[in-house]
Protein backbone atom coordinates (compact mmCIF):
# COMPACT_ATOMS: atom_id res chain seq x y z
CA UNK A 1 0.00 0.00 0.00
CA UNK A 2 1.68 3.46 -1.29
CA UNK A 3 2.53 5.63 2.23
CA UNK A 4 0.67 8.35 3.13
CA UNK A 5 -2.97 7.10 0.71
CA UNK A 6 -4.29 4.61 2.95
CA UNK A 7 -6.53 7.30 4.99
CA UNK A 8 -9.84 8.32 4.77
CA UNK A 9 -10.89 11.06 2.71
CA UNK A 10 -13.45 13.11 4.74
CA UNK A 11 -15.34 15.76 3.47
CA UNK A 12 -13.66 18.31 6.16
CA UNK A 13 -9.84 17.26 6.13
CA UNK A 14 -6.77 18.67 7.77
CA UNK A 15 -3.56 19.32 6.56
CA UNK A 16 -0.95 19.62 8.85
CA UNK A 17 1.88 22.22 8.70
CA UNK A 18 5.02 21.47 7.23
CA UNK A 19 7.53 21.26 9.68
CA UNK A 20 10.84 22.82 9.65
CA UNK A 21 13.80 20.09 9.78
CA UNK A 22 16.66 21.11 11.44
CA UNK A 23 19.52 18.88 12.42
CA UNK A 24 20.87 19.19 15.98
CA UNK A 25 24.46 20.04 15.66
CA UNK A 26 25.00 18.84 12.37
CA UNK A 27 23.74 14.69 12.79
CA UNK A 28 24.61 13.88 15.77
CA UNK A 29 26.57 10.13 15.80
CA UNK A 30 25.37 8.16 18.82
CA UNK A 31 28.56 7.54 21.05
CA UNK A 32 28.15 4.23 23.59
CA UNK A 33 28.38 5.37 27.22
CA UNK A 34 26.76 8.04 29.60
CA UNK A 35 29.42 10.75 28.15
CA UNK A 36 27.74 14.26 27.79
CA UNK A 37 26.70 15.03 24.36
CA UNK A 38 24.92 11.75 23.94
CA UNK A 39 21.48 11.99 22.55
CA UNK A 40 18.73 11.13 25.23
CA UNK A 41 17.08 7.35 25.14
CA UNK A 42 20.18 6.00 23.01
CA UNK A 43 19.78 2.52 22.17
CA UNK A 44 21.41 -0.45 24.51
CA UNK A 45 21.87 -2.88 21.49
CA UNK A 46 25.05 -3.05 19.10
CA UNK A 47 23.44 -1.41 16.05
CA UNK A 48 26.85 -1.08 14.42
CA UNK A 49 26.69 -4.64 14.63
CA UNK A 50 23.75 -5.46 12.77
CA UNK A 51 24.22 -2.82 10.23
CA UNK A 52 21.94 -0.22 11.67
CA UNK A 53 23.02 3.56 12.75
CA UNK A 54 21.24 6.08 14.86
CA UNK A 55 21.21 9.65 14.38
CA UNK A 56 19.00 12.75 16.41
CA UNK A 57 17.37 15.18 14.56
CA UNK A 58 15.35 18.44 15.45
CA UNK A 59 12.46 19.21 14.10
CA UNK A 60 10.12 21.87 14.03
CA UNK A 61 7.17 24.04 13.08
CA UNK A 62 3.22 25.20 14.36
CA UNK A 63 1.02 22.68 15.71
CA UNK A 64 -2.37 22.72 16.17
CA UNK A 65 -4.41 21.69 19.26
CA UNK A 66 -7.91 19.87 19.06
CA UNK A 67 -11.30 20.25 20.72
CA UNK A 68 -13.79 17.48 21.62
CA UNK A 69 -14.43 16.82 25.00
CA UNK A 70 -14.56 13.46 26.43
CA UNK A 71 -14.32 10.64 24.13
CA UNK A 72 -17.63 8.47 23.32
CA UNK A 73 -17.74 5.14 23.98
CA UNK A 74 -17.80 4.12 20.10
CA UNK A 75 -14.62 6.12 19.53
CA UNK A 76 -16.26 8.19 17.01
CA UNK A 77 -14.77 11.71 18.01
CA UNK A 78 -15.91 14.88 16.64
CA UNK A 79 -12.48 16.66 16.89
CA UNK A 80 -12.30 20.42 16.36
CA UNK A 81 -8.83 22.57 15.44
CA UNK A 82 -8.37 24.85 18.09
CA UNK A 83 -5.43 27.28 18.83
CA UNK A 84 -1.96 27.09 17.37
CA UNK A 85 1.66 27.45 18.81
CA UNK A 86 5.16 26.96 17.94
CA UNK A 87 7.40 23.75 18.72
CA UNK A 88 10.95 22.52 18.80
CA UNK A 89 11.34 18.79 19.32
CA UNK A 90 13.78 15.79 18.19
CA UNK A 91 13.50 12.60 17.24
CA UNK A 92 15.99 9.94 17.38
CA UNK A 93 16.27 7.64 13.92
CA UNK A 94 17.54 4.24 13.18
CA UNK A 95 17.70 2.97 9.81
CA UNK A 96 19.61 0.43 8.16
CA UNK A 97 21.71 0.72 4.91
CA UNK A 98 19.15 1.11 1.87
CA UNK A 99 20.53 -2.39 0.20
CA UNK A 100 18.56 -4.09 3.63
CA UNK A 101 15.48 -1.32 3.86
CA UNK A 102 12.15 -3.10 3.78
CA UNK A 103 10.76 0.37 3.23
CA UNK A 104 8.66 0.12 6.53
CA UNK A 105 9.01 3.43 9.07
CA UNK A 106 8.02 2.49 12.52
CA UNK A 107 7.40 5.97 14.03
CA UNK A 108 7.47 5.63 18.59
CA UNK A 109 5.60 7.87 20.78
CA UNK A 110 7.82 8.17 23.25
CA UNK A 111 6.69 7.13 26.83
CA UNK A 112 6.96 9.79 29.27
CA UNK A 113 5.30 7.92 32.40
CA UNK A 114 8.45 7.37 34.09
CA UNK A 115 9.70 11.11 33.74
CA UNK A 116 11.45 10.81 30.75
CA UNK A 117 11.61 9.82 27.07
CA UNK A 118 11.33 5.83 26.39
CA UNK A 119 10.88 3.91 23.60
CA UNK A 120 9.29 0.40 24.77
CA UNK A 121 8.36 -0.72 21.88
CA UNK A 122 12.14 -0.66 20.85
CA UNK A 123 12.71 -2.49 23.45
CA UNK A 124 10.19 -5.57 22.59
CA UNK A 125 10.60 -5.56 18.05
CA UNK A 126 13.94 -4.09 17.69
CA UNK A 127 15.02 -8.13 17.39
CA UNK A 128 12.48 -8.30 14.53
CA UNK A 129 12.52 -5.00 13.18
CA UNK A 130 16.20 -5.20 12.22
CA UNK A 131 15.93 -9.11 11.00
CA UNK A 132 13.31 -7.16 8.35
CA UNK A 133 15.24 -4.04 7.63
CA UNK A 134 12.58 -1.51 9.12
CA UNK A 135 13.31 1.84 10.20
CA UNK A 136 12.71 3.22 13.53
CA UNK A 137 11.50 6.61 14.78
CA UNK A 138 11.25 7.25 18.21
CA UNK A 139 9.47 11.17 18.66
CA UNK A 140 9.71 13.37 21.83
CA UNK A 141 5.65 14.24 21.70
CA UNK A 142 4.79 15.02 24.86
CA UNK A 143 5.26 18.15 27.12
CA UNK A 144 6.57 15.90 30.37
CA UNK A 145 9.59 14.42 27.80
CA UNK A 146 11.00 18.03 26.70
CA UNK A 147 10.77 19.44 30.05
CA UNK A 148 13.03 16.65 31.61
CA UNK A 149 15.70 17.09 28.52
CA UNK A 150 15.56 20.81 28.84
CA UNK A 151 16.68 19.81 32.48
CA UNK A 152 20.25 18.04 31.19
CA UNK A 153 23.22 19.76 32.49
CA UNK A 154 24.50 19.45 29.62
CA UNK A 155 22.68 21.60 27.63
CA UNK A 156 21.79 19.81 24.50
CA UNK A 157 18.09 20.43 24.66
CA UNK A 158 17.60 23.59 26.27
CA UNK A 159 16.14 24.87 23.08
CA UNK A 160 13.42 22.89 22.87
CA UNK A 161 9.90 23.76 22.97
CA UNK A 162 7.08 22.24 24.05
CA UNK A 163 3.39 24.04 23.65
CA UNK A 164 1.62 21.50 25.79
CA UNK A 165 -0.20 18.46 25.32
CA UNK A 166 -2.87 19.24 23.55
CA UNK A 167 -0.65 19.60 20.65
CA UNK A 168 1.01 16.65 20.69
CA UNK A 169 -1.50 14.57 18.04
CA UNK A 170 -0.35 17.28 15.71
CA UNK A 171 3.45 17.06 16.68
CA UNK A 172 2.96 13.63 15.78
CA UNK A 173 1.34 13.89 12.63
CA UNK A 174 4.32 16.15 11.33
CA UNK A 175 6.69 13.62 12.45
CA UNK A 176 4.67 11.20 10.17
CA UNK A 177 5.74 13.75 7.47
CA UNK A 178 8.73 13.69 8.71
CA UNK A 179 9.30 10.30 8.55
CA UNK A 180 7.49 9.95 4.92
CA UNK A 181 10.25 12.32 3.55
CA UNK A 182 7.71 15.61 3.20
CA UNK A 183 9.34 19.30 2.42
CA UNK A 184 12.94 19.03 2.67
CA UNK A 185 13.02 16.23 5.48
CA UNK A 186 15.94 13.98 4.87
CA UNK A 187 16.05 11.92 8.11
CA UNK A 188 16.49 8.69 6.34
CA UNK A 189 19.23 9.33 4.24
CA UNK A 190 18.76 7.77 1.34
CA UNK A 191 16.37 5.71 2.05
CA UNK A 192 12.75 5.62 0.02
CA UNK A 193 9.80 4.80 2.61
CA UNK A 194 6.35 3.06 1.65
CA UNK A 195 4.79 2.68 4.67
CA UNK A 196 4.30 4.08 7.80
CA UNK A 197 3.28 2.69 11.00
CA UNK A 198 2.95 4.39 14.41
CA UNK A 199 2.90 2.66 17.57
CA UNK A 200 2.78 3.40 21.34
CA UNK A 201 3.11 1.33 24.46
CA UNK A 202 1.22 1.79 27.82
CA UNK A 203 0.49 5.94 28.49
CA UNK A 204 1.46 6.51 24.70
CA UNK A 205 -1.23 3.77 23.36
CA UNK A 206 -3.64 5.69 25.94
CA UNK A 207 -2.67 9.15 23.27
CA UNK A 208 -2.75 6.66 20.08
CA UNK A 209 -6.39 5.77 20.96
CA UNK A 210 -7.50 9.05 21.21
CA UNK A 211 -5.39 10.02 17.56
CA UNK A 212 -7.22 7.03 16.14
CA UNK A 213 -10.42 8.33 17.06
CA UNK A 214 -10.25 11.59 16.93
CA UNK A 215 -7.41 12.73 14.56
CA UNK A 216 -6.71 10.45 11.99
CA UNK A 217 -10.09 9.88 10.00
CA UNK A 218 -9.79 14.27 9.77
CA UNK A 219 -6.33 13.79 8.18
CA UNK A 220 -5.56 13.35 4.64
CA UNK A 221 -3.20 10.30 4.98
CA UNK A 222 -0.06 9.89 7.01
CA UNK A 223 0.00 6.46 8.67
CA UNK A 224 -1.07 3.01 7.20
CA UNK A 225 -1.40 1.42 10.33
CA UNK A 226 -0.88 1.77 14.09
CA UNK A 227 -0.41 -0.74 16.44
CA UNK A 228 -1.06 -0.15 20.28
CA UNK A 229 0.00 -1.74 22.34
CA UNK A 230 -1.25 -2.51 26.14
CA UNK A 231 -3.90 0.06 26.63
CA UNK A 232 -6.93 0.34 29.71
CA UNK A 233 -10.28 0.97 28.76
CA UNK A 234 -10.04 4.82 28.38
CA UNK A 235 -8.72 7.35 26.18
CA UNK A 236 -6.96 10.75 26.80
CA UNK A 237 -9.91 13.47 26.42
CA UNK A 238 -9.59 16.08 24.24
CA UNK A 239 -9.45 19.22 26.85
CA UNK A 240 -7.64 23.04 26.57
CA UNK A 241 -5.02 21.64 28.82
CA UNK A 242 -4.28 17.97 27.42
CA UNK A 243 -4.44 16.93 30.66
CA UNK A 244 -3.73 12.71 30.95
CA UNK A 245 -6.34 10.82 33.13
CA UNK A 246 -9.01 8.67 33.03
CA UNK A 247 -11.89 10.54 32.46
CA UNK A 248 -14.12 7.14 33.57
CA UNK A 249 -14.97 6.55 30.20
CA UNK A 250 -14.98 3.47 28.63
CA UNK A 251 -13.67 3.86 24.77
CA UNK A 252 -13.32 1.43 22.25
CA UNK A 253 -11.81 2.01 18.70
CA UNK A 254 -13.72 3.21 15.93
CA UNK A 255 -15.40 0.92 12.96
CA UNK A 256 -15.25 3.07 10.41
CA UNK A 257 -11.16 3.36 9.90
CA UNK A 258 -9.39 2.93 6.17
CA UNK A 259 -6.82 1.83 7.97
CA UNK A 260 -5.24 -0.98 10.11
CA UNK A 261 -5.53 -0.99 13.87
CA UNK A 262 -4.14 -3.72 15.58
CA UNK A 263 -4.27 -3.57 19.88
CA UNK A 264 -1.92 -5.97 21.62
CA UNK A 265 -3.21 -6.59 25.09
CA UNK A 266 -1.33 -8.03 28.56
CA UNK A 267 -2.93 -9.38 31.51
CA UNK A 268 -2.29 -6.41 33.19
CA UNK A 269 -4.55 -4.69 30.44
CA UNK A 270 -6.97 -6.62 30.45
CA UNK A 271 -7.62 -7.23 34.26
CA UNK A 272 -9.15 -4.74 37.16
CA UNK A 273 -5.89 -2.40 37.06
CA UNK A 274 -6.41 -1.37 33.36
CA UNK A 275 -9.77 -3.05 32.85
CA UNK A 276 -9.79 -3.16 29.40
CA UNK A 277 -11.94 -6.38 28.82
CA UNK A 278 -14.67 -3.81 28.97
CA UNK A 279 -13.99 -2.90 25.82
CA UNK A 280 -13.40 -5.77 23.46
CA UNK A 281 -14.92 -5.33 20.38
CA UNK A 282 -15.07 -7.61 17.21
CA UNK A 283 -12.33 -8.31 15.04
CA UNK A 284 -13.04 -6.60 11.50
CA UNK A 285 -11.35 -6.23 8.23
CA UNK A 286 -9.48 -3.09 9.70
CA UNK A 287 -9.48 -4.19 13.54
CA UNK A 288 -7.52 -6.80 15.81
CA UNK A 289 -7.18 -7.68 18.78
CA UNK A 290 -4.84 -10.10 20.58
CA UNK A 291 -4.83 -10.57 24.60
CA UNK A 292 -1.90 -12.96 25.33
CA UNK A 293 -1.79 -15.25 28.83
CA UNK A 294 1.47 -15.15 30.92
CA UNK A 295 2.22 -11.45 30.48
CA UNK A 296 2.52 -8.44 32.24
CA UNK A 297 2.47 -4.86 30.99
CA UNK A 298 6.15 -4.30 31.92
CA UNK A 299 8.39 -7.46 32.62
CA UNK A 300 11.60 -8.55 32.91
CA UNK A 301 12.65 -8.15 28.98
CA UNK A 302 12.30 -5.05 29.26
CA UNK A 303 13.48 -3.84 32.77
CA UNK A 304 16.09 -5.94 32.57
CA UNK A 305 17.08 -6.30 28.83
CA UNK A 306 16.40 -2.54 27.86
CA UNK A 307 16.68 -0.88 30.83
CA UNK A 308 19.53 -2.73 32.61
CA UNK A 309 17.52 -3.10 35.76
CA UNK A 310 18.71 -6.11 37.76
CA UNK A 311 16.51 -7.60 40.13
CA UNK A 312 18.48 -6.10 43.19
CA UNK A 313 17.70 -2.63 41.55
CA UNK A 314 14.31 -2.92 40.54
CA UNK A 315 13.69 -3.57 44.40
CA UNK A 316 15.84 -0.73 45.95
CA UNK A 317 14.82 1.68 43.07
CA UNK A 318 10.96 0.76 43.03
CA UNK A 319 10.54 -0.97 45.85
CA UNK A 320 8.83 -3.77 44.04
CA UNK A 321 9.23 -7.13 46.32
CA UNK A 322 8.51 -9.69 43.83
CA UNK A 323 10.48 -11.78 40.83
CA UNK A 324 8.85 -9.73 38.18
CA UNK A 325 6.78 -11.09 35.10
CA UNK A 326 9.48 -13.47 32.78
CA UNK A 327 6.51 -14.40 30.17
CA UNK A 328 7.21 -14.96 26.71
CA UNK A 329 5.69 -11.25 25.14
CA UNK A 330 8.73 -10.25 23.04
CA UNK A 331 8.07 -13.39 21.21
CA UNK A 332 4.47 -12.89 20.56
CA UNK A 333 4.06 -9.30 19.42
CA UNK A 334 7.28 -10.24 17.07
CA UNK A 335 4.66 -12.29 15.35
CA UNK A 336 2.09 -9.55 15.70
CA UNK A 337 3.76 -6.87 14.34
CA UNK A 338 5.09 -8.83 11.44
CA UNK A 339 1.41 -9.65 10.74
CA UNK A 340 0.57 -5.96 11.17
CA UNK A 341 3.08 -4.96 7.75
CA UNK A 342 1.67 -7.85 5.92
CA UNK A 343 -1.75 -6.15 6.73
CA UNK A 344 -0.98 -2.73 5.82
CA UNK A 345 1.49 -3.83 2.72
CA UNK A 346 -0.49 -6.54 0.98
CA UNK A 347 -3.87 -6.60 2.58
CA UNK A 348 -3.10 -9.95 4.64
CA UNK A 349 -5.06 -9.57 8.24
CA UNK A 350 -3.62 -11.15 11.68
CA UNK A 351 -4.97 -14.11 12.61
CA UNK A 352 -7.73 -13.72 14.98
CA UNK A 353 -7.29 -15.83 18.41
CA UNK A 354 -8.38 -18.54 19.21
CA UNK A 355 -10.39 -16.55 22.45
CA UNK A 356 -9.39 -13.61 24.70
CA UNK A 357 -8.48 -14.08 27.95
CA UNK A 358 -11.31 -16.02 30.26
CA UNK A 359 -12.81 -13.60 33.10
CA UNK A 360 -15.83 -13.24 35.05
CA UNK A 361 -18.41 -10.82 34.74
CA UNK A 362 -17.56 -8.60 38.01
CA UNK A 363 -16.82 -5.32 36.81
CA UNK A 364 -13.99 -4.44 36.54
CA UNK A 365 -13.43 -8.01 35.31
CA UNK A 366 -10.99 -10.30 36.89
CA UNK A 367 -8.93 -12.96 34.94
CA UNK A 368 -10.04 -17.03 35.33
CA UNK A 369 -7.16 -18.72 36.40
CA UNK A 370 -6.26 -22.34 36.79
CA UNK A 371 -5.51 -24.20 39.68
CA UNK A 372 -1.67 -23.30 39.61
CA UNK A 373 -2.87 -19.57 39.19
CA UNK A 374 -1.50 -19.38 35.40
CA UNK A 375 -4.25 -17.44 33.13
CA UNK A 376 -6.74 -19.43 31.33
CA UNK A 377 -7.90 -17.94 27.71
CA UNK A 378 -6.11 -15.73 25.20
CA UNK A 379 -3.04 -16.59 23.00
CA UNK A 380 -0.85 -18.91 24.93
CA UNK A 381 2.85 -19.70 24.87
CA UNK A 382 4.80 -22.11 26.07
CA UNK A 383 5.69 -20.47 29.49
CA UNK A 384 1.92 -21.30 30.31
CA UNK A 385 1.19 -24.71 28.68
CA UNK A 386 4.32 -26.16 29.56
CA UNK A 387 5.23 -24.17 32.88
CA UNK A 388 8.25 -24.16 35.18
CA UNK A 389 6.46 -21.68 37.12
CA UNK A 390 3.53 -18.96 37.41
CA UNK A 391 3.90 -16.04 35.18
CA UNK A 392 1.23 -13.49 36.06
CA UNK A 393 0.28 -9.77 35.10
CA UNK A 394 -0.97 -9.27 38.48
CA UNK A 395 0.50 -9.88 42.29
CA UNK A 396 3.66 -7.22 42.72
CA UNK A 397 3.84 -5.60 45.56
CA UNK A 398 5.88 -2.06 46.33
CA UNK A 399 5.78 1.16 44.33
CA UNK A 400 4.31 3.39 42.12
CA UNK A 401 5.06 1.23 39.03
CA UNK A 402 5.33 -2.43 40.51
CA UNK A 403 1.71 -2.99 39.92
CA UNK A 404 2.35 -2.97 36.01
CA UNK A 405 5.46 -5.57 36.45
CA UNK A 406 3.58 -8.82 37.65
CA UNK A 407 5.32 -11.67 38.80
CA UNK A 408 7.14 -15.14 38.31
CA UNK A 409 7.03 -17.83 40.85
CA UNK A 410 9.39 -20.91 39.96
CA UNK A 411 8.14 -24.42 40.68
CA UNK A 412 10.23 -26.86 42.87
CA UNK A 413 12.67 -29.06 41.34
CA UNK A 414 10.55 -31.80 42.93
CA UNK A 415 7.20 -30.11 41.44
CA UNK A 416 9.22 -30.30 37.94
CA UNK A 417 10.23 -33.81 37.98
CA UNK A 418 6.30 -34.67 38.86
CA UNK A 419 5.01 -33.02 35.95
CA UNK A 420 7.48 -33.90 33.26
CA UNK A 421 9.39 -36.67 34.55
CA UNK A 422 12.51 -36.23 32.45
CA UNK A 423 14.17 -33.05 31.09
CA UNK A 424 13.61 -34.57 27.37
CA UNK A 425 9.84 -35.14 28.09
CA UNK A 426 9.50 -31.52 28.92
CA UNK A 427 11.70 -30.21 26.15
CA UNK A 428 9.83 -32.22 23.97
CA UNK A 429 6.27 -30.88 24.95
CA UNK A 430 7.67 -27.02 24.72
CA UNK A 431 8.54 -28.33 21.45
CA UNK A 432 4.89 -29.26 20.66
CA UNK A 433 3.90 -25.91 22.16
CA UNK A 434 5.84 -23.84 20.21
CA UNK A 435 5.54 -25.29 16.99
CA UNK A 436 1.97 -25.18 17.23
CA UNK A 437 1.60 -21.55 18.14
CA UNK A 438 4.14 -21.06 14.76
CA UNK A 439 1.67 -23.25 12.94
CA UNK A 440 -1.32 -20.81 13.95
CA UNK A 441 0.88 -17.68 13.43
CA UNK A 442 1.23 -16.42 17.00
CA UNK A 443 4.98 -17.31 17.20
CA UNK A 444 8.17 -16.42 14.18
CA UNK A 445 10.63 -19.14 13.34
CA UNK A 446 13.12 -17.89 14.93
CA UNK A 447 11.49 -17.03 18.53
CA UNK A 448 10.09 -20.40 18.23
CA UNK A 449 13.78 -21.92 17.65
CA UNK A 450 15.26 -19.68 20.55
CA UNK A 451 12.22 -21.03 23.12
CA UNK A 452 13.04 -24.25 21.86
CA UNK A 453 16.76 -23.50 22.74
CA UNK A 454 16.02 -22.17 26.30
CA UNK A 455 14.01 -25.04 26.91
CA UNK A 456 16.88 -27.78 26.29
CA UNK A 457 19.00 -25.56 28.98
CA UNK A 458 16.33 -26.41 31.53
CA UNK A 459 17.83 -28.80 34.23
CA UNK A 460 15.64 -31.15 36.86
């Protein structure tokens, strides 16, 4: 599908501002280590390594806020322009040489819930976005992000401007032109984009439901697709101020998109904390959903692998007292968003799942769960149907943020012996497992080979 044609055409469309591109002391190359000078939410991996570099660009230009009041349940917004201010913002961009583009641009909103610019979804697909030669754009959108790198002591950002939140759908849509190469943007080199794709994790897939909504069926086309990823059952309202809360309204997508949505759910999500079974909707030609057992909204692949947060620290940091959640997520929206470019690219949908997660009709709902305590329902992995352990979405104890983590609670070596018998017998059934979920399209061959692989280390 050609970028930037796969949107609706309303009869009342907006056009957003072309933004100003302006790089940030010439293009900055990203140096490894905390030195000063180093752009903001650098990425952990070895992109020199796999052929990937990562450069930070400013951008700017006027952005427009929107009026519309709390969101309807349906999700079909009546979004107004409002007022319009100036903005200075970055973005940090990693791209692979041109001979190994797929011509997919993944543009992040950057989550700001912790105080600062991160990039989760990074964190989770950069394994599969580099086997396919995507791009990645990761956008400072929201006020909370500039202020803290306008704080560095360094200052690299202190020019930087933020209007407020209310702007930020239309900072994002000009990063989408950004991204798609619009004006004199050259932030990819020489690379020649096709599609677009926005995604946002946890506060930022809270923002992405309301652009859904509200923005994108005004716009004229900039994304193909967006994926969210581990939302609750509201949407950000549309007030003067931006503000972020729950307004105690329940909001589920729109039906009447041109483009993909796909909304990749945790336990966490789904359960009293988030509550988003409230909202599950039917799968459609232009909507999916996938709620996957054993996972928690933040877990240990990403604490640990992205963030470099050790058990030790996540308990003196946080205070969370718990192992956190060790489920198999990375592996399983891997396979969701490579079914989300085959959607937007040749028309191919996800598969639906087999069911959502099980829960009971209290409201908010809580999650079934079997006699062990692992999650009945939803798309299941191997870490639940052939457990050493309980991997939950719920249980932490301790901070602010522990809530999100969930937990893992290793069986006995005695427990594992009674269940499997032999190490072979169990490898052999995670085997089963994980073929099967690649059969049904929930799992890639190669995150099936590496579960495989982790399973034949397990000793009892």
């Amino acid at each position: 599908m050609p970028l930037g044609t796969s949107a609706p055409a309303p009869s009342t469309t907006i056009t957003a501002p072309d933004p100003v591109i302006n790089d940030l002391e010439g293009v900055v190359p990203v140096v490894a280590g905390p030195f000063a000078g180093e752009p903001a939410s650098a990425a952990v991996q070895d992109l020199d390594a796999a052929g990937y570099i990562e450069e930070e660009y400013v951008y700017s230009g006027v952005a427009r806020s929107y009026l519309g009041g709390p969101a309807p349940a349906d999700g079909v917004w009546d979004a107004q322009p409002a007022d319009e201010a100036d903005y200075r913002t970055r973005m940090l961009v990693r791209r692979p040489a041109a001979e190994d583009f797929s011509g997919v641009v993944v543009v992040e909103w950057f989550n700001v819930s912790s105080g600062t610019d991160i990039d989760p979804d990074w964190g989770y697909l950069h394994a599969e976005f580099i086997r396919e030669g995507h791009a990645h754009i990761a956008v400072s959108v929201q006020q909370r992000g500039i202020e803290s790198l306008a704080s560095r002591e360094d200052g690299r950002y202190v020019d930087l401007v933020h209007p407020g939140d209310e702007y930020a759908y239309d900072i994002f849509s000009q990063a989408g032109l950004v991204a798609g190469g619009a004006g004199s943007a050259t932030v990819l080199g020489d690379l020649e984009p096709s599609t677009l794709i926005a995604i946002g994790q946890s506060q930022s897939a809270f923002f992405l439901t309301t652009y859904v909504n509200a923005i994108v069926p005004r716009l004229s086309g900039l994304y193909d697709g967006v994926f969210i990823h581990s939302r609750g059952d509201w949407a950000i309202p549309l007030t003067p101020d931006g503000a972020v809360g729950n307004d105690g309204a329940s909001v589920r997508i729109r039906t009447d998109l041109d483009i993909p949505v796909f909304t990749f759910q945790t336990e966490t999500d789904v359960g009293p904390r988030l509550a988003s079974a409230r909202i599950r909707q039917p799968d459609t030609d232009r909507l999916r959903l996938w709620e996957v057992a054993g996972t928690a909204h933040t877990d240990a692949h990403i604490l640990e692998g992205q963030y470099g947060l050790t058990p030790d620290l996540i308990e003196s940091l946080m205070g969370c007292t718990e192992p956190v959640n060790a489920g198999q997520q990375a592996e399983v929206i891997a396979a969701a968003f490579h079914h989300m470019v085959d959607w937007v690219v040749d028309g191919t949908p996800p598969p639906p799942p087999a069911s959502y997660l099980d829960t009971t009709d209290d409201d908010p709902p809580e999650l079934v769960r079997d006699e062990d305590g692992i999650a009945m329902g939803g798309v299941r992995t191997p870490v639940v149907d052939v457990p050493t352990g309980v991997v939950s979405g719920y249980g932490q104890d301790g901070g602010t943020f522990c809530g999100l983590f969930g937990t893992t609670v290793q069986f006995s070596q005695d427990e594992l012996v009674v269940r499997y018998g032999t190490p072979a017998e169990y490898v052999a059934r995670v085997t089963e497992s994980a073929r099967t979920l690649q059969s049904e399209g929930f799992l890639l061959a190669p995150d099936a080979d590496a579960i495989i692989a982790a399973a034949e280390q397990v000793e009892f």
